[in-house]
Protein backbone atom coordinates (compact mmCIF):
# COMPACT_ATOMS: atom_id res chain seq x y z
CA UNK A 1 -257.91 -122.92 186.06
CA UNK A 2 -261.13 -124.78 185.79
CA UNK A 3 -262.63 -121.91 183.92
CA UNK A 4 -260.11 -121.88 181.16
CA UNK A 5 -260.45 -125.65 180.67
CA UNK A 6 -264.62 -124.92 180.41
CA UNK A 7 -263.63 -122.03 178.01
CA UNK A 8 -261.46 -124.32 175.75
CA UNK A 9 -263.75 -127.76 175.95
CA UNK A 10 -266.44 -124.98 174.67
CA UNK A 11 -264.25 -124.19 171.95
CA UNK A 12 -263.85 -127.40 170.59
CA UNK A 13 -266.58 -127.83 168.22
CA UNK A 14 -268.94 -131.18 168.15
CA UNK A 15 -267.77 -133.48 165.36
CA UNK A 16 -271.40 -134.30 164.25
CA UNK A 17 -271.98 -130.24 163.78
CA UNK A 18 -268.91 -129.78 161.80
CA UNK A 19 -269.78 -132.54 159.58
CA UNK A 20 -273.63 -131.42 158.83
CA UNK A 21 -272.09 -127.66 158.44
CA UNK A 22 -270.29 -129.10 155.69
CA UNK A 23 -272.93 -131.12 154.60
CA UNK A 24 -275.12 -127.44 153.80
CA UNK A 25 -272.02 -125.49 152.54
CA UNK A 26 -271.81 -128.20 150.17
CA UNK A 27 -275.27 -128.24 149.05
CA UNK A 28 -275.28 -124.74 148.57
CA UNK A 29 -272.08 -124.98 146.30
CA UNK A 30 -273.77 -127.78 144.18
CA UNK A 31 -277.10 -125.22 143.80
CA UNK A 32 -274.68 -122.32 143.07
CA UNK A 33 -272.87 -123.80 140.44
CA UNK A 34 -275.90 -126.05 139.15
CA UNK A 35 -278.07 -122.38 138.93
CA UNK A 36 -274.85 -120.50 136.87
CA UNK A 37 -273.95 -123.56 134.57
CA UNK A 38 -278.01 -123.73 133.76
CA UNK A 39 -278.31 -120.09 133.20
CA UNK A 40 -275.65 -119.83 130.85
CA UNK A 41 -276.99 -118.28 127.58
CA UNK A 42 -275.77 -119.85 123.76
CA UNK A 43 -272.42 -118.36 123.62
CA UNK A 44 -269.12 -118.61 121.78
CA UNK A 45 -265.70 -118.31 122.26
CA UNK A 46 -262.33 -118.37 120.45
CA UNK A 47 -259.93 -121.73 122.00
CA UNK A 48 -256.14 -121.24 121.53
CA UNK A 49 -254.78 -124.92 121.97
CA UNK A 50 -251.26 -124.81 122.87
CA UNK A 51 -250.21 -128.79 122.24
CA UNK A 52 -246.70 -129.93 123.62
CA UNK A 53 -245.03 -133.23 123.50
CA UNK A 54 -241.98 -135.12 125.45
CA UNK A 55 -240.62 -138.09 123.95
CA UNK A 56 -239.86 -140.91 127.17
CA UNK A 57 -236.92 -139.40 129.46
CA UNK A 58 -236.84 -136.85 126.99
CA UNK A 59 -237.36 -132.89 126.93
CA UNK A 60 -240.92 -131.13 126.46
CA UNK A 61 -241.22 -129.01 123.45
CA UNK A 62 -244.09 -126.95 121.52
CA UNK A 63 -245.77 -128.88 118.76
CA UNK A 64 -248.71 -126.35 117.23
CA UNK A 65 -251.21 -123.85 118.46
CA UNK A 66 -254.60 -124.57 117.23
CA UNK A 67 -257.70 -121.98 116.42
CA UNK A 68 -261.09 -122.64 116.88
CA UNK A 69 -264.49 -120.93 117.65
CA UNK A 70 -266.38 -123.39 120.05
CA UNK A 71 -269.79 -122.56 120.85
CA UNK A 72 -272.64 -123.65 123.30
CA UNK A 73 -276.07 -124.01 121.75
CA UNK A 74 -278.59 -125.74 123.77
CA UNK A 75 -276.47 -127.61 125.80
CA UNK A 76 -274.21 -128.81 122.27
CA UNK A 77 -270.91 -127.93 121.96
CA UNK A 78 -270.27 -126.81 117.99
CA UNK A 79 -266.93 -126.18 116.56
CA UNK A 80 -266.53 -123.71 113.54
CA UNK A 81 -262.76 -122.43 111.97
CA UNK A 82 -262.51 -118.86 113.38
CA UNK A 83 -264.26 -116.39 110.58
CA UNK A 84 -266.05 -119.12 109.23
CA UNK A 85 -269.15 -119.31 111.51
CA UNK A 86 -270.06 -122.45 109.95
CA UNK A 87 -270.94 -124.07 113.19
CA UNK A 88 -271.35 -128.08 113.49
CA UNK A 89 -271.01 -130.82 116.09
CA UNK A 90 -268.56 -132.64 113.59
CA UNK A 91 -265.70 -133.39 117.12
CA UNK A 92 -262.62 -131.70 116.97
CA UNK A 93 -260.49 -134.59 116.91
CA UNK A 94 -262.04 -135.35 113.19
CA UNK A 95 -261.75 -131.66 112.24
CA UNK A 96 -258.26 -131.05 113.49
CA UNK A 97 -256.50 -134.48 112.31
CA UNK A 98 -253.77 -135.53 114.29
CA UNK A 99 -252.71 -135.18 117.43
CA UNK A 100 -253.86 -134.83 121.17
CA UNK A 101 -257.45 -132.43 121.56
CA UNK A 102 -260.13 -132.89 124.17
CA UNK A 103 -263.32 -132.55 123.22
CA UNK A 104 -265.97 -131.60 125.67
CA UNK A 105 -264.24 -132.65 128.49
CA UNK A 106 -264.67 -129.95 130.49
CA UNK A 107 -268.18 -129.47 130.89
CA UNK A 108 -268.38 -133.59 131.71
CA UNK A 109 -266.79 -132.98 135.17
CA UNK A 110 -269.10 -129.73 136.26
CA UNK A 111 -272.06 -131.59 135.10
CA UNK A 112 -271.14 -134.65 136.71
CA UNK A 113 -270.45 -132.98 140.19
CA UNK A 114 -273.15 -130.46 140.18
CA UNK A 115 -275.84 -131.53 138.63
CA UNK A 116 -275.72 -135.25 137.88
CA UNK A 117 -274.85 -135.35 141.93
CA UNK A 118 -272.80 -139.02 140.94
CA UNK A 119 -270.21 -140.19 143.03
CA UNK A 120 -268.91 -139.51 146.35
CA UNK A 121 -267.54 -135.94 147.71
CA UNK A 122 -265.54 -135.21 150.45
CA UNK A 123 -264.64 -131.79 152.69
CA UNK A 124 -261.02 -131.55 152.72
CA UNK A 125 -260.66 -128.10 154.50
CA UNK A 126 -259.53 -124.23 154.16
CA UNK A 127 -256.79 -123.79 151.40
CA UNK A 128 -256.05 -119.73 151.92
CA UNK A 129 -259.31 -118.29 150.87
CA UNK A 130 -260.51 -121.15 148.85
CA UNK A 131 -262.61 -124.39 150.45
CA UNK A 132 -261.78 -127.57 148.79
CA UNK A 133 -263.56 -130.72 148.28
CA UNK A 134 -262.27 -134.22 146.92
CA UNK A 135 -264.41 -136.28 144.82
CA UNK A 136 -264.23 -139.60 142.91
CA UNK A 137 -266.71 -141.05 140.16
CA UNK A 138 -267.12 -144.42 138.97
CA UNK A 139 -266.93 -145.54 135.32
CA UNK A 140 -270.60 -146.42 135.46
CA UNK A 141 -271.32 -142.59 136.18
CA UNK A 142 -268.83 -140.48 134.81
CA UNK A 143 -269.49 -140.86 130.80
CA UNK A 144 -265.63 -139.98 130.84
CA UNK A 145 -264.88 -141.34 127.12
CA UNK A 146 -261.00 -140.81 126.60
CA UNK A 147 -260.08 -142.45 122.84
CA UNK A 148 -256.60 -143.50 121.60
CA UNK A 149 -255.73 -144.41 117.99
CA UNK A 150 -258.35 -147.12 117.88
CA UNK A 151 -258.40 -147.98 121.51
CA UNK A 152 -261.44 -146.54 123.17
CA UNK A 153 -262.90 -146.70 127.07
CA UNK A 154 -265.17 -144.96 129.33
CA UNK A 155 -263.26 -144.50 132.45
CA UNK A 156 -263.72 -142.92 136.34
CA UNK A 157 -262.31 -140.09 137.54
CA UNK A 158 -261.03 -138.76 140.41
CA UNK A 159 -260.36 -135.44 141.25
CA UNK A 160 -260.83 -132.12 143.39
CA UNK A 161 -262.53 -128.30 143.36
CA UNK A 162 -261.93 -125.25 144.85
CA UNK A 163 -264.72 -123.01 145.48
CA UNK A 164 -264.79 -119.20 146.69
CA UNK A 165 -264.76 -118.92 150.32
CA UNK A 166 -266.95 -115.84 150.25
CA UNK A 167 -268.87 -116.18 147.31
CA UNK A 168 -269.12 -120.00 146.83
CA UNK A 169 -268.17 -119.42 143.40
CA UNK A 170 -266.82 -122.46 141.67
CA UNK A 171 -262.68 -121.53 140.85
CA UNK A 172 -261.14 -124.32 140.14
CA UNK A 173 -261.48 -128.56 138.68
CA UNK A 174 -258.52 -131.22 138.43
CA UNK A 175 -259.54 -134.54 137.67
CA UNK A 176 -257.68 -137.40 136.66
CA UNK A 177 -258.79 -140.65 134.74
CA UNK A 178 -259.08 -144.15 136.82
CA UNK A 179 -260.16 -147.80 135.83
CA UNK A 180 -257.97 -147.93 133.14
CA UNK A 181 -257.95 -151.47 130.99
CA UNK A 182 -254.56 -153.18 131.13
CA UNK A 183 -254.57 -153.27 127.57
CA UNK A 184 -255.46 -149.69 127.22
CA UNK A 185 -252.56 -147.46 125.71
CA UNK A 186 -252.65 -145.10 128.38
CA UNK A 187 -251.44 -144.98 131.92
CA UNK A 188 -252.26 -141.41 132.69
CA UNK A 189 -254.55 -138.79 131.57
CA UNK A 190 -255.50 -135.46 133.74
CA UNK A 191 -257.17 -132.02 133.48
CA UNK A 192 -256.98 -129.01 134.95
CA UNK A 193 -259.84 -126.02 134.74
CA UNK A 194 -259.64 -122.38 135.95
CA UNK A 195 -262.96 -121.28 135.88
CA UNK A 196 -264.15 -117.32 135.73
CA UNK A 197 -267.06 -114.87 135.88
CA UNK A 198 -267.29 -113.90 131.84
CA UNK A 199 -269.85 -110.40 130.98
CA UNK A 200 -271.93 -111.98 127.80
CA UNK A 201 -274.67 -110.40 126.35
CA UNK A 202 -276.59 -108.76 129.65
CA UNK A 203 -275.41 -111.06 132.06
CA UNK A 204 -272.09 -112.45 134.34
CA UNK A 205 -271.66 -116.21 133.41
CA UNK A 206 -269.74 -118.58 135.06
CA UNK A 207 -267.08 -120.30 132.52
CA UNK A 208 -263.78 -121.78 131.74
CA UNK A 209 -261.25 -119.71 131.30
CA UNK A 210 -258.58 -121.93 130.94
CA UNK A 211 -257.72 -125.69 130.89
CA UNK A 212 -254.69 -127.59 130.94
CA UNK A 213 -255.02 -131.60 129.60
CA UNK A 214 -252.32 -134.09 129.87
CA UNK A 215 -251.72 -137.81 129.07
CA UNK A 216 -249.29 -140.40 129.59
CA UNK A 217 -248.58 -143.44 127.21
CA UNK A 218 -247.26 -146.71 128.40
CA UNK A 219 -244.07 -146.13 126.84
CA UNK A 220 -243.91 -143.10 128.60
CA UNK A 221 -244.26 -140.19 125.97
CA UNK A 222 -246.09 -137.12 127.53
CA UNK A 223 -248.49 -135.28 125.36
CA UNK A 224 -249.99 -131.78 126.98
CA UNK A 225 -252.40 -129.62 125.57
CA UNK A 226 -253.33 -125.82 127.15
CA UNK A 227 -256.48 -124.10 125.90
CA UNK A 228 -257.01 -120.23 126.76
CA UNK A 229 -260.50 -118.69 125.80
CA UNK A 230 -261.23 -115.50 124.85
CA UNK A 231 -263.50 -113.13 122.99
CA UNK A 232 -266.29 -114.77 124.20
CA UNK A 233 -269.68 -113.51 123.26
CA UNK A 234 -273.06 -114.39 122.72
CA UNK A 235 -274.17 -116.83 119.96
CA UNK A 236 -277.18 -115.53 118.11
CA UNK A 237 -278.24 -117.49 114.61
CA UNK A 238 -278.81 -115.90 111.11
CA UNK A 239 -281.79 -113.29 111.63
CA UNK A 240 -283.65 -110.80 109.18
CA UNK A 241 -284.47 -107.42 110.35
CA UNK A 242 -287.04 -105.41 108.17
CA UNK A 243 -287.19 -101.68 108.21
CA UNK A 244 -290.88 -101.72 106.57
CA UNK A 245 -291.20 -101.11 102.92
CA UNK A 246 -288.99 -98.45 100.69
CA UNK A 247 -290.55 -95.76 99.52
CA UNK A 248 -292.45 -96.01 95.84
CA UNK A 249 -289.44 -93.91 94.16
CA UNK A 250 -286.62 -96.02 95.71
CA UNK A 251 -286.03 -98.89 93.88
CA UNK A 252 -285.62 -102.03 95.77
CA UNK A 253 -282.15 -104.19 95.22
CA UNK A 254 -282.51 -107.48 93.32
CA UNK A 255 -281.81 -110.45 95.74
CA UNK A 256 -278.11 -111.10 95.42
CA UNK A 257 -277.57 -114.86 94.45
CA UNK A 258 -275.14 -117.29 94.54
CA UNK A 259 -274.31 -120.41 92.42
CA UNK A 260 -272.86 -123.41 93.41
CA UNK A 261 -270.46 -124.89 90.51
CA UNK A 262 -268.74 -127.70 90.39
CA UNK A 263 -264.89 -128.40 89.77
CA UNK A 264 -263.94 -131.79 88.37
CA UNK A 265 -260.99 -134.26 88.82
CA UNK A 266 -257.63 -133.34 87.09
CA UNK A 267 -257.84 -129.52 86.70
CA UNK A 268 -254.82 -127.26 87.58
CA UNK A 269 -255.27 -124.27 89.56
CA UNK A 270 -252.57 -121.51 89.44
CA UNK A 271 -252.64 -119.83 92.68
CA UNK A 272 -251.23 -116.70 94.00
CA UNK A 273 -250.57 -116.50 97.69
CA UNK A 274 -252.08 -113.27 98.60
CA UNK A 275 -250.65 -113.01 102.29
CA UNK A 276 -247.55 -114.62 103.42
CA UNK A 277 -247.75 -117.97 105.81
CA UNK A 278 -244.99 -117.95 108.68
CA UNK A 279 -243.70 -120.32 110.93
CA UNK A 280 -243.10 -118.31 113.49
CA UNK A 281 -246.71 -116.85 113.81
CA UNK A 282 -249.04 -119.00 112.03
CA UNK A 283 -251.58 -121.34 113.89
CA UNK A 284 -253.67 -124.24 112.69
CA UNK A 285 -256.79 -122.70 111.84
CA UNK A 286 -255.48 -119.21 110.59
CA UNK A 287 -256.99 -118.53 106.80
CA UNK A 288 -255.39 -118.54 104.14
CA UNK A 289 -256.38 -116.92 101.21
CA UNK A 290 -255.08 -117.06 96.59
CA UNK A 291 -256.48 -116.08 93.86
CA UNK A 292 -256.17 -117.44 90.47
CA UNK A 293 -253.47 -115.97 88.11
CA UNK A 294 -255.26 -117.83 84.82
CA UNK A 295 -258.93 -119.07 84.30
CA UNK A 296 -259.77 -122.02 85.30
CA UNK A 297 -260.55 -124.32 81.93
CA UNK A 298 -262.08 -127.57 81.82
CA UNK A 299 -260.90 -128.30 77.92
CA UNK A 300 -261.90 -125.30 76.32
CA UNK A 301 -264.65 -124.28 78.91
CA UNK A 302 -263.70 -121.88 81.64
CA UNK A 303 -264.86 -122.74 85.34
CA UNK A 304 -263.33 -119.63 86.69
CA UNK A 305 -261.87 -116.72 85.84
CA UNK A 306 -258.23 -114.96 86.52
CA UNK A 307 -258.53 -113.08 89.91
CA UNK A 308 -261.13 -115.91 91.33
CA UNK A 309 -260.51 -115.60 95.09
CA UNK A 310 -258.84 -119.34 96.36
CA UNK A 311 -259.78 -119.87 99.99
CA UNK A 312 -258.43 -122.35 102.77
CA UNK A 313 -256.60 -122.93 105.96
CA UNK A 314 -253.60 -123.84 107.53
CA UNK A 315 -253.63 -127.00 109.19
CA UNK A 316 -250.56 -128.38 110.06
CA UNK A 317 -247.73 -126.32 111.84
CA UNK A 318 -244.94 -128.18 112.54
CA UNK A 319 -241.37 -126.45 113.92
CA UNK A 320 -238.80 -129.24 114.42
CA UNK A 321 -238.59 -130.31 111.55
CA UNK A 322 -240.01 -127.00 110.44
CA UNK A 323 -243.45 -128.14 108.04
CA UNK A 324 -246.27 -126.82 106.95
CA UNK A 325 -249.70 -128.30 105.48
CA UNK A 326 -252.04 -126.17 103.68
CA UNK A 327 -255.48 -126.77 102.70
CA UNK A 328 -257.51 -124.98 99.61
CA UNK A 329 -261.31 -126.07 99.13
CA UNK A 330 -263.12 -123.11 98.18
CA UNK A 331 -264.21 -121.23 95.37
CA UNK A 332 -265.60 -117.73 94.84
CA UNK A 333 -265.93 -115.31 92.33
CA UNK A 334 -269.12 -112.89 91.14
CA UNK A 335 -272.15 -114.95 91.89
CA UNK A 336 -270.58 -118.16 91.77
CA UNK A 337 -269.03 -120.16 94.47
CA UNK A 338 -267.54 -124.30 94.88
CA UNK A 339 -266.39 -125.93 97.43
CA UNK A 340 -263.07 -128.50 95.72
CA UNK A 341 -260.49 -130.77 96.80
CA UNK A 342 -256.96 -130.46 95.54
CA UNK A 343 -253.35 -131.43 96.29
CA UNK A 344 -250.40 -129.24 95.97
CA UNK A 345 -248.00 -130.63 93.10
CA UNK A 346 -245.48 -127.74 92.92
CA UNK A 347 -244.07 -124.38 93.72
CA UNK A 348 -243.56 -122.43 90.16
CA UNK A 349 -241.70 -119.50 92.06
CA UNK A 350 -238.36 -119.69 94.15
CA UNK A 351 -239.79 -119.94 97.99
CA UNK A 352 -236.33 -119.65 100.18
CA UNK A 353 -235.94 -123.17 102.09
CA UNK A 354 -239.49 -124.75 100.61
CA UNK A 355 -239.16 -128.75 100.00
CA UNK A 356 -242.02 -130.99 99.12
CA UNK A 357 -243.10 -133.94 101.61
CA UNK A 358 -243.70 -137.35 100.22
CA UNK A 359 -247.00 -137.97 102.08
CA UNK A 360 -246.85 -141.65 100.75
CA UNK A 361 -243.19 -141.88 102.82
CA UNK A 362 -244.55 -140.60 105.98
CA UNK A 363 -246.04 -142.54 108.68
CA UNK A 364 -248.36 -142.82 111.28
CA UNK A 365 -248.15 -144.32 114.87
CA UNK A 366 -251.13 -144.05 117.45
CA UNK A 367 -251.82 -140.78 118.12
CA UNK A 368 -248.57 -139.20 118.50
CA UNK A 369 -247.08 -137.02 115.81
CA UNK A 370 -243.76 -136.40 115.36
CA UNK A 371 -241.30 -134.41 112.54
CA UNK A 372 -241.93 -137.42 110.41
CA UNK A 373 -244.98 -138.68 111.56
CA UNK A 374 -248.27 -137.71 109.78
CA UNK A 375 -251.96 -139.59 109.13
CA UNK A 376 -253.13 -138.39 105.67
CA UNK A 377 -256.19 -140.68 106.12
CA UNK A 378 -257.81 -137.92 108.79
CA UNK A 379 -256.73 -134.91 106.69
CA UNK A 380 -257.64 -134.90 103.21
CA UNK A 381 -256.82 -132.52 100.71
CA UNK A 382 -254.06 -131.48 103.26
CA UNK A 383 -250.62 -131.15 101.38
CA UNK A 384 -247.28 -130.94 103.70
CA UNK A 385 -244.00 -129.38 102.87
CA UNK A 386 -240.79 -128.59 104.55
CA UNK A 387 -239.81 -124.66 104.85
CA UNK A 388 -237.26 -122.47 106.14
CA UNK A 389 -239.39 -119.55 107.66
CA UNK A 390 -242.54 -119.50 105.76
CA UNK A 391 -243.85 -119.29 102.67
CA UNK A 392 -244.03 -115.45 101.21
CA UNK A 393 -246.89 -112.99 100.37
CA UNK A 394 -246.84 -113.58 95.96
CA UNK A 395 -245.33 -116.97 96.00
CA UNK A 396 -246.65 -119.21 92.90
CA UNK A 397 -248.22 -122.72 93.25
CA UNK A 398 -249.99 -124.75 91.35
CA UNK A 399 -253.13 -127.42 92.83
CA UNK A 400 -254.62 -130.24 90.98
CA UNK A 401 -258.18 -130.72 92.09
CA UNK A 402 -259.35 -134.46 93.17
């Protein structure tokens, strides 16, 4: 008998060792994740933002999916339209419009954790074959900036992460905001990250994969945004390779060379939708692409020709009620190219279901948008109409440039 209770007082571990065994295993998490988040090489990724929104008491439902190349260049994040690789560090929240979008969130956290070291961490044990850890930041350390129509705080956070048994390898960050102002428009705002091991360029980098943001008004209307990334890969800027010269008897091609024009106030441009836009499958982001079906004519001067390739985007998607807002703003034909902005005054062919929107009638309340909600002041050039399914592949419309 007294040899069992020897065995079993032996079993019970010392408190103090526990607590300094945890004390290393974190450490060696921090390094890990401190070592893969520094050796991450410029890369950039396509974000799908999924954005839903539930009215108080009310039922979720899908607002938009957005599009967007974000990139990581020396420790910026850029943002680009997808195709486009016209990277900048104008925020998302200014090139998107309207609505919920985080911007940079993500990487605040990790940095914050692992490499700033701010705050206060805690073990809180086995979960299956993940170890998790608790930790909370204060607003003096966290650099947390969450913005609301014109309302606008740096707040704490709170939150957890799940590392790899095994490996160490960071899996998984929630975090939630604390320290809100009572006067602050919010009373909840939280994010999820699923991080993953990503093959870019010659190496294994640790990334998000996924992330899931959330907030809560005072009134108590939910907005909820998902992001998936994918086709990651690794940034490398404009470069010239040379060959050495051509040989004496091949001629070498004249430098190809493009001028900029410019498009004044008051012109009409009659464009040809040259593939269809549909409700069901478009995102905000997608390109969309016209060309000109008569010259362009300032008076009795012609800016462009027939055929002149119209470019834009979409960037509004709206399915209850069903909208759509379309943006053209560039020019290109032959050696000449302009960058324009124009409003959409009418369809001049029968599009199925198409109605025009009144921007002037519509209106805008904090950040939330609704079926009859919209804030022209953030998305110029942007013109919004109802539809029934979409507007068709050779449907006519005429722009007046601004």
């Amino acid at each position: 008998m007294r040899a069992v209770v020897l065995l079993a007082f032996l079993a019970v571990q010392n408190p103090v060792d526990v607590a300094w065994e945890n004390t290393v295993r974190l450490a060696h998490v921090k390094n890990k994740v401190a070592v893969a988040l520094a050796s991450q090489p410029d890369y950039v990724c396509l974000a799908s933002f999924d954005r839903f929104y539930t009215p108080a008491g009310g039922v979720e439902r899908r607002m938009d999916t957005i599009r967007v190349e974000v990139a990581y260049v020396g420790g910026k994040e850029l943002h680009s339209w997808p195709g486009e690789n016209n990277f900048s560090e104008t925020p998302l929240t200014r090139m998107i419009g309207v609505g919920m979008v985080g911007d940079g969130d993500f990487a605040v956290h990790a940095h914050n954790v692992f490499v700033a070291g701010g705050g206060v961490v805690r073990y809180a044990g086995e979960e299956g074959k993940l170890l998790r850890w608790n930790y909370t930041i204060s607003a003096f350390q966290s650099g947390w900036t969450i913005s609301r129509g014109t309302a606008r705080q740096t707040v704490g956070s709170a939150g957890s992460f799940w590392v790899d048994a095994t490996t160490l390898a960071l899996v998984r960050m929630d975090n939630r905001a604390t320290d809100f102002f009572s006067s602050f428009p919010l009373q909840a705002a939280d994010s999820r990250v699923d991080y993953g091991t990503v093959h870019i360029g010659e190496q294994d980098v640790l990334m998000p994969v996924r992330g899931e943001m959330k907030t809560v008004a005072l009134d108590g209307t939910e907005n909820r945004n998902v992001t998936e990334y994918s086709s990651c890969r690794q940034y490398v800027g404009k470069s010239t390779i040379s060959f050495g010269e051509l040989p004496a008897t091949v001629p070498a091609a004249p430098p190809v060379t493009t001028e900029r024009i410019t498009v004044p106030p008051g012109l009409s441009l009659k464009i040809r939708l040259e593939r269809a836009v549909e409700l069901a499958t478009s995102k905000v982001g997608d390109a969309v692409e016209g060309s000109l079906i008569a010259p362009l004519r300032d008076g009795s001067r012609e800016i462009a020709p027939k055929g002149a390739i119209v470019r834009g985007r979409v960037r509004l998607v709206n399915h209850d009620p069903a909208e759509i807002g379309l943006l053209f703003d560039e020019l290109e034909f032959p050696g000449h190219a302009a960058h324009f902005a124009a409003r959409l005054q009418r369809f001049d062919s029968d599009v199925p279901g198409v109605q025009m929107t009144m921007i002037s009638s519509r209106k805008y309340e904090g950040q939330v948008m609704t079926g009859t909600q919209i804030m022209p002041s953030k998305m110029p050039g942007v013109s919004v109409f109802f539809v029934k399914s979409g507007v068709p592949k050779g449907a006519l419309m005429t722009w007046v440039t601004e």
